[in-house]
N, C-alpha and C. Protein backbone atom coordinates (compact mmCIF):
# COMPACT_ATOMS: atom_id res chain seq x y z
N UNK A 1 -1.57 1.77 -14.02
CA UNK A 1 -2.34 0.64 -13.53
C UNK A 1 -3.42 1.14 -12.59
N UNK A 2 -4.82 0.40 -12.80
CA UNK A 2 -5.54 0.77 -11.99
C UNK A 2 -5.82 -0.14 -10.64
N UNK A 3 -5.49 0.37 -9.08
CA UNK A 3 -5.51 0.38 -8.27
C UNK A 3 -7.03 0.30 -7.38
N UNK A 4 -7.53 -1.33 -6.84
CA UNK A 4 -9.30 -0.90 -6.35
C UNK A 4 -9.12 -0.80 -4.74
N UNK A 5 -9.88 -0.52 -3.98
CA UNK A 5 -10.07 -0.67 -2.75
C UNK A 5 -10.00 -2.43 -2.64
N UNK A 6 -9.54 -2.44 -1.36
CA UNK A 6 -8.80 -4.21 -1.11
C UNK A 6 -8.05 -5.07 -1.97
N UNK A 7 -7.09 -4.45 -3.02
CA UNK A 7 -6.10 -4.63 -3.27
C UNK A 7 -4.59 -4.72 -2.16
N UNK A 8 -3.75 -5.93 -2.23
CA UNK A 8 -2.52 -6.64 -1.38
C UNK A 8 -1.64 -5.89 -2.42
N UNK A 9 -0.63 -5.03 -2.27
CA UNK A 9 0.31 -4.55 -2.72
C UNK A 9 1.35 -4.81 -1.89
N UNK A 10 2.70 -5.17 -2.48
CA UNK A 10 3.67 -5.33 -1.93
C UNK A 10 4.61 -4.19 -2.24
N UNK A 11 5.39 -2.94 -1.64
CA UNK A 11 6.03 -1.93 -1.24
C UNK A 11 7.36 -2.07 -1.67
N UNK A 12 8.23 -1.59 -2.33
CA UNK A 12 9.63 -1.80 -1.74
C UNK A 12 10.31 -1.72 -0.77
N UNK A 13 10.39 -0.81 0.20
CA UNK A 13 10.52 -0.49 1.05
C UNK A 13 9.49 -1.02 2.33
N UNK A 14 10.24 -2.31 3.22
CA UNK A 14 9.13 -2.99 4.03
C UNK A 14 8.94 -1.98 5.30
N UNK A 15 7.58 -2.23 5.94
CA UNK A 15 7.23 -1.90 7.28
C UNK A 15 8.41 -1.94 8.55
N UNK A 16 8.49 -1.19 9.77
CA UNK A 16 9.33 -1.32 10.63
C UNK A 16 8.90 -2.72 11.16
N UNK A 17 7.37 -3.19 11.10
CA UNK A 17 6.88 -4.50 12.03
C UNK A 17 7.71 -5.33 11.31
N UNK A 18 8.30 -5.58 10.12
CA UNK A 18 8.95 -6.39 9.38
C UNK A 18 8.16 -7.30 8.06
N UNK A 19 7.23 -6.48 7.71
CA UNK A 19 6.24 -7.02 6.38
C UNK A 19 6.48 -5.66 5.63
N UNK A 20 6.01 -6.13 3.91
CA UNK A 20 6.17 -4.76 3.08
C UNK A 20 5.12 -5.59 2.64
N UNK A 21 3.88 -6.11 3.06
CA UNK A 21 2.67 -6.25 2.30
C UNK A 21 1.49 -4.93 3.26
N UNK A 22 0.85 -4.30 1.76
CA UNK A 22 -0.36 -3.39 2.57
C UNK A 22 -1.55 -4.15 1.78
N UNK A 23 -2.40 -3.27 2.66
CA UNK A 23 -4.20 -3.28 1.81
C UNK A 23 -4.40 -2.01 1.77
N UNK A 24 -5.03 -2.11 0.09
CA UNK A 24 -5.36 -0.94 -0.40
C UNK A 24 -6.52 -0.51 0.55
N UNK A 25 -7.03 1.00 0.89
CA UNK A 25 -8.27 1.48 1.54
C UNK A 25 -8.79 2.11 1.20
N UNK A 26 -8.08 3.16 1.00
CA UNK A 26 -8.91 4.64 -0.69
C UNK A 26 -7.85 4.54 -1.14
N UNK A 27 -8.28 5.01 -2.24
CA UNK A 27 -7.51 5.74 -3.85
C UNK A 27 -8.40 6.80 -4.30
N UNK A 28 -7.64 7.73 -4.42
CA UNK A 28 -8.08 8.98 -5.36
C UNK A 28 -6.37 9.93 -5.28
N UNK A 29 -6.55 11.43 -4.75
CA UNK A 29 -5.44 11.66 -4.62
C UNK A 29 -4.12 11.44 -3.82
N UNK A 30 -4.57 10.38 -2.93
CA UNK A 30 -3.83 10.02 -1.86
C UNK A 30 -4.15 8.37 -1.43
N UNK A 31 -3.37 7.61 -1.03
CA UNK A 31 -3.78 6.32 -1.03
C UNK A 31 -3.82 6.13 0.75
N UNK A 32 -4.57 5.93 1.12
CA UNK A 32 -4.59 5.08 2.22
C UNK A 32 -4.53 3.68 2.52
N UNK A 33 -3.11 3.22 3.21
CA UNK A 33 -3.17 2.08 2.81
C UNK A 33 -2.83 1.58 4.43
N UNK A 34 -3.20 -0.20 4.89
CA UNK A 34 -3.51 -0.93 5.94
C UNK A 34 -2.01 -1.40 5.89
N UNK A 35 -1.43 -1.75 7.07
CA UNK A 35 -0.29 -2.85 7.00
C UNK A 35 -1.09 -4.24 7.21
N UNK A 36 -0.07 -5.53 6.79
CA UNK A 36 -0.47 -6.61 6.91
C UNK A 36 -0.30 -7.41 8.47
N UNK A 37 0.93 -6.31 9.06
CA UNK A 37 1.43 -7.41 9.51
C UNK A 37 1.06 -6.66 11.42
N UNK A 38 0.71 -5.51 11.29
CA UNK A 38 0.49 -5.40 12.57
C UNK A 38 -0.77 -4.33 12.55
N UNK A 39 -1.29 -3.84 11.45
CA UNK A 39 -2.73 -3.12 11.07
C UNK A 39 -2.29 -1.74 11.20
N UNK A 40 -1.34 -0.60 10.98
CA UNK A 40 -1.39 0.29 11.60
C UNK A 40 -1.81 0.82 9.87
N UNK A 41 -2.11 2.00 9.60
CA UNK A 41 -3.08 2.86 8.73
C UNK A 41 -2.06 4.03 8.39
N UNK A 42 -1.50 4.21 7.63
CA UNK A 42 -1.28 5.05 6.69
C UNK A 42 -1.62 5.71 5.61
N UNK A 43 -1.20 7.22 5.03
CA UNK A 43 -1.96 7.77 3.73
C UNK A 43 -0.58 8.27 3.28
N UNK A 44 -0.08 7.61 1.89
CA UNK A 44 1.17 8.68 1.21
C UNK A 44 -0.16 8.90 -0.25
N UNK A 45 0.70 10.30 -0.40
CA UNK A 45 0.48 10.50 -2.15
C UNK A 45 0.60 9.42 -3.01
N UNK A 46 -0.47 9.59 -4.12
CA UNK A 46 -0.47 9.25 -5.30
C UNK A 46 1.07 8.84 -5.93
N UNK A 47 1.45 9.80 -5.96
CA UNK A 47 3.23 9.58 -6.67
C UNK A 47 3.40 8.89 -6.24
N UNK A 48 3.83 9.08 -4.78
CA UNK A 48 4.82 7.95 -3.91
C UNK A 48 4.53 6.83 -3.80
N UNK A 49 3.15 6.89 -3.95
CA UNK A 49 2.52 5.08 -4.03
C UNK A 49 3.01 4.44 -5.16
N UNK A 50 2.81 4.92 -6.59
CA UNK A 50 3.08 4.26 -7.46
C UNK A 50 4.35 4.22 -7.94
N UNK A 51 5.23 4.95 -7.30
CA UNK A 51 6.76 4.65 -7.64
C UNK A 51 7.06 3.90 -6.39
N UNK A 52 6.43 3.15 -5.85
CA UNK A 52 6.85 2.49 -4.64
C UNK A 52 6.62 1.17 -4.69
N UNK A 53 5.66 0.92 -5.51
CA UNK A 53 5.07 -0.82 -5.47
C UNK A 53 5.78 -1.32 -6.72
N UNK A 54 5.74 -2.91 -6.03
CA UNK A 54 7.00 -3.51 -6.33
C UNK A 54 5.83 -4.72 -7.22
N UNK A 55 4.74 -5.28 -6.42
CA UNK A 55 3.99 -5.89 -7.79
C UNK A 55 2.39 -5.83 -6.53
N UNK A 56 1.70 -6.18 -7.88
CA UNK A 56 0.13 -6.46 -6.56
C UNK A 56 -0.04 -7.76 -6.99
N UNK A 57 -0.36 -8.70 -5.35
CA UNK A 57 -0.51 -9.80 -4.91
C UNK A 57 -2.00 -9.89 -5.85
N UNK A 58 -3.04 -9.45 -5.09
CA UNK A 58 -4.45 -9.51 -5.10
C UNK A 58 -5.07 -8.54 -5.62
């Protein structure tokens, strides 16, 4: 599946703030992605992203 910048993905594994919704920020080999619920900024790998999402909202 192709993945754009400001894409709402929902995670399996939720946030410690208590949301498992992100925003997409880059994509290429590494995803940087926004939390919803308190803004903090993360980057996992490619892999881990896509064995991790559970469906995309937006």
């Amino acid at each position: 599946m192709d993945y754009v910048i400001g894409n709402i993905v929902t995670l399996k594994k939720g946030h410690p703030c208590g949301t498992n919704e992100w925003e997409v920020i880059r994509t290429g080999a590494d995803f940087k992605l926004k939390c919803r619920g308190c803004g903090r900024i993360v980057m996992i790998p490619r892999k881990a992203f896509e064995k991790s999402v559970k469906k995309v909202i937006s």
